[in-house]
Protein backbone atom coordinates (compact mmCIF):
# COMPACT_ATOMS: atom_id res chain seq x y z
CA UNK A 1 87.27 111.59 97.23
CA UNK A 2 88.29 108.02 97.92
CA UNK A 3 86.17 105.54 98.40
CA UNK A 4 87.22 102.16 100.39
CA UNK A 5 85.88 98.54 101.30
CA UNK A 6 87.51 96.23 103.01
CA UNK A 7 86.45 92.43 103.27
CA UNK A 8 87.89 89.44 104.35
CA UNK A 9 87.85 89.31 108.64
CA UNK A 10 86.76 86.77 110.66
CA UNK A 11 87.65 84.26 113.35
CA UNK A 12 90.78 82.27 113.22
CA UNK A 13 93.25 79.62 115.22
CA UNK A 14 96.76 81.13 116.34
CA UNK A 15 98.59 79.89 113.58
CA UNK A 16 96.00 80.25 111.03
CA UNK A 17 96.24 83.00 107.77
CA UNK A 18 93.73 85.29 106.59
CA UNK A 19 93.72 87.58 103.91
CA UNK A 20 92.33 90.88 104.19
CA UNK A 21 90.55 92.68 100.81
CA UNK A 22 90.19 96.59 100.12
CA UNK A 23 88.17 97.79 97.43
CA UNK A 24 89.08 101.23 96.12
CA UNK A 25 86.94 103.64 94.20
CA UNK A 26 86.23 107.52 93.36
CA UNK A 27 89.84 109.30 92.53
CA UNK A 28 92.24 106.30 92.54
CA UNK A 29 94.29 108.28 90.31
CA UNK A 30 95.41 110.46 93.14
CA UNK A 31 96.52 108.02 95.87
CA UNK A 32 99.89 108.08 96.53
CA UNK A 33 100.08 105.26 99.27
CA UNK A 34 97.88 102.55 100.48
CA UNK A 35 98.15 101.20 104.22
CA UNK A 36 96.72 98.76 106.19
CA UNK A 37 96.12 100.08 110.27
CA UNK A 38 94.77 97.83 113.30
CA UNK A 39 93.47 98.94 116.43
CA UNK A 40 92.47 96.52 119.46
CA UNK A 41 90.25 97.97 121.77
CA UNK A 42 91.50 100.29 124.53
CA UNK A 43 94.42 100.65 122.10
CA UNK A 44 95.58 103.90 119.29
CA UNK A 45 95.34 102.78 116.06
CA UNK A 46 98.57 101.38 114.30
CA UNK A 47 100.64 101.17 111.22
CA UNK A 48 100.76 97.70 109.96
CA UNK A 49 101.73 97.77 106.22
CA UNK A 50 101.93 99.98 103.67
CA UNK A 51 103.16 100.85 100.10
CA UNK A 52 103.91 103.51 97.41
CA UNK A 53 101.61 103.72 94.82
CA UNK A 54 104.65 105.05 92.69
CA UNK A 55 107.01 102.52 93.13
CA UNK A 56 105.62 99.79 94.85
CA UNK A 57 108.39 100.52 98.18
CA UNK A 58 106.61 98.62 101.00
CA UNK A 59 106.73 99.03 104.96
CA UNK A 60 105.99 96.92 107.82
CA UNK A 61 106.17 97.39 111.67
CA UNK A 62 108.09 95.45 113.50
CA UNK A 63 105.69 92.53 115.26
CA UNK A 64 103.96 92.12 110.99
CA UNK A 65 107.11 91.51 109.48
CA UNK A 66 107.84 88.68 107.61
CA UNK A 67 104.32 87.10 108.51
CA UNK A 68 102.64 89.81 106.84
CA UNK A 69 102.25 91.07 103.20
CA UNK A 70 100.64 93.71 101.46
CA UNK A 71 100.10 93.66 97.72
CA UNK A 72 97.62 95.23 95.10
CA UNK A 73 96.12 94.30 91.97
CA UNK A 74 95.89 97.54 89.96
CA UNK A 75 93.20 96.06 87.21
CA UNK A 76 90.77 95.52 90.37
CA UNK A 77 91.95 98.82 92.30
CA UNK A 78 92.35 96.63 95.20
CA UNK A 79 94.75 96.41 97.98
CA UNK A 80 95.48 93.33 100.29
CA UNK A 81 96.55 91.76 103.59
CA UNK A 82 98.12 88.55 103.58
CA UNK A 83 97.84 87.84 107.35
CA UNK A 84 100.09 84.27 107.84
CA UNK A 85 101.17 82.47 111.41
CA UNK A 86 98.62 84.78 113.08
CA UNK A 87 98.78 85.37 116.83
CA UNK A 88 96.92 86.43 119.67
CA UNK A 89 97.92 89.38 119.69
CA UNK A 90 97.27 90.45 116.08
CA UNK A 91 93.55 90.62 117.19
CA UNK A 92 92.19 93.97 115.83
CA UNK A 93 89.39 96.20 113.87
CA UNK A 94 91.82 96.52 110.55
CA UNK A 95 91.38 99.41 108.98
CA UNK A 96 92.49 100.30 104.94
CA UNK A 97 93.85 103.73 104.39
CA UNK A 98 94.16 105.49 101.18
CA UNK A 99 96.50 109.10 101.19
CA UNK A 100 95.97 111.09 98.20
CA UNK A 101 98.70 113.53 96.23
CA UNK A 102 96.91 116.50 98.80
CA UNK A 103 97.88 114.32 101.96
CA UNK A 104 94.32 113.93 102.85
CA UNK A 105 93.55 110.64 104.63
CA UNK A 106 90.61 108.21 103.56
CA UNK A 107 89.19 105.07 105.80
CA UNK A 108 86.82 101.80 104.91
CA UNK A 109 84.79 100.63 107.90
CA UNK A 110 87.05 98.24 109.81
CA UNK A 111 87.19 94.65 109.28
CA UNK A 112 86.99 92.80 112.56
CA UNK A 113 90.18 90.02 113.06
CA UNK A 114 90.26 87.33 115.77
CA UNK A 115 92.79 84.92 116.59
CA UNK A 116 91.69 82.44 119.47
CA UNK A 117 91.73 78.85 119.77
């Protein structure tokens, strides 16, 4: 079992950055890849970033890239968000995902994001 806690939402301007925090615990040894999902309301929930644990390869969808980065810090099993030039539209519940070796799928809570002036 994975255990996961996510910090760092809140309210910002269009423009503004924000930088998302997930806590992992329990079997970190078997995760194989980390991701960060979003979901707006009325909406499925979405790929936003994600990595390889082995490796460190990195993904992005389209509308994230290049304004978005995920990163971890393995000595405080935590992965980030680093949410920059923030839009509208990038209004969301995030959600941190952990995938272990056995393909089973772990969630935190949701960390609530808002971009409005």
């Amino acid at each position: 079992q994975v255990q996961l806690v996510e910090s760092g939402g809140g309210l910002v301007q269009p423009g503004g950055s924000l930088r998302l925090s997930c806590a992992a615990s329990g079997s970190i040894f078997s995760i194989t890849y980390l991701g960060w999902y979003r979901q707006a309301p009325g909406k499925q929930r979405d790929l936003v970033a994600g990595m390889f644990t082995d490796g460190g390869s990195t993904n992005y969808a389209d509308s994230v890239k290049g304004r978005f980065t995920i990163f971890r810090d393995n000595a405080k099993n935590t992965v980030y968000l680093e949410m920059n030039s923030l839009k509208p539209e990038d209004t969301a519940v995030y959600y941190c995902n952990a995938r272990n070796r056995w393909h089973s799928n772990f969630w935190g809570q949701g960390t609530q994001v808002t971009v409005s002036s």
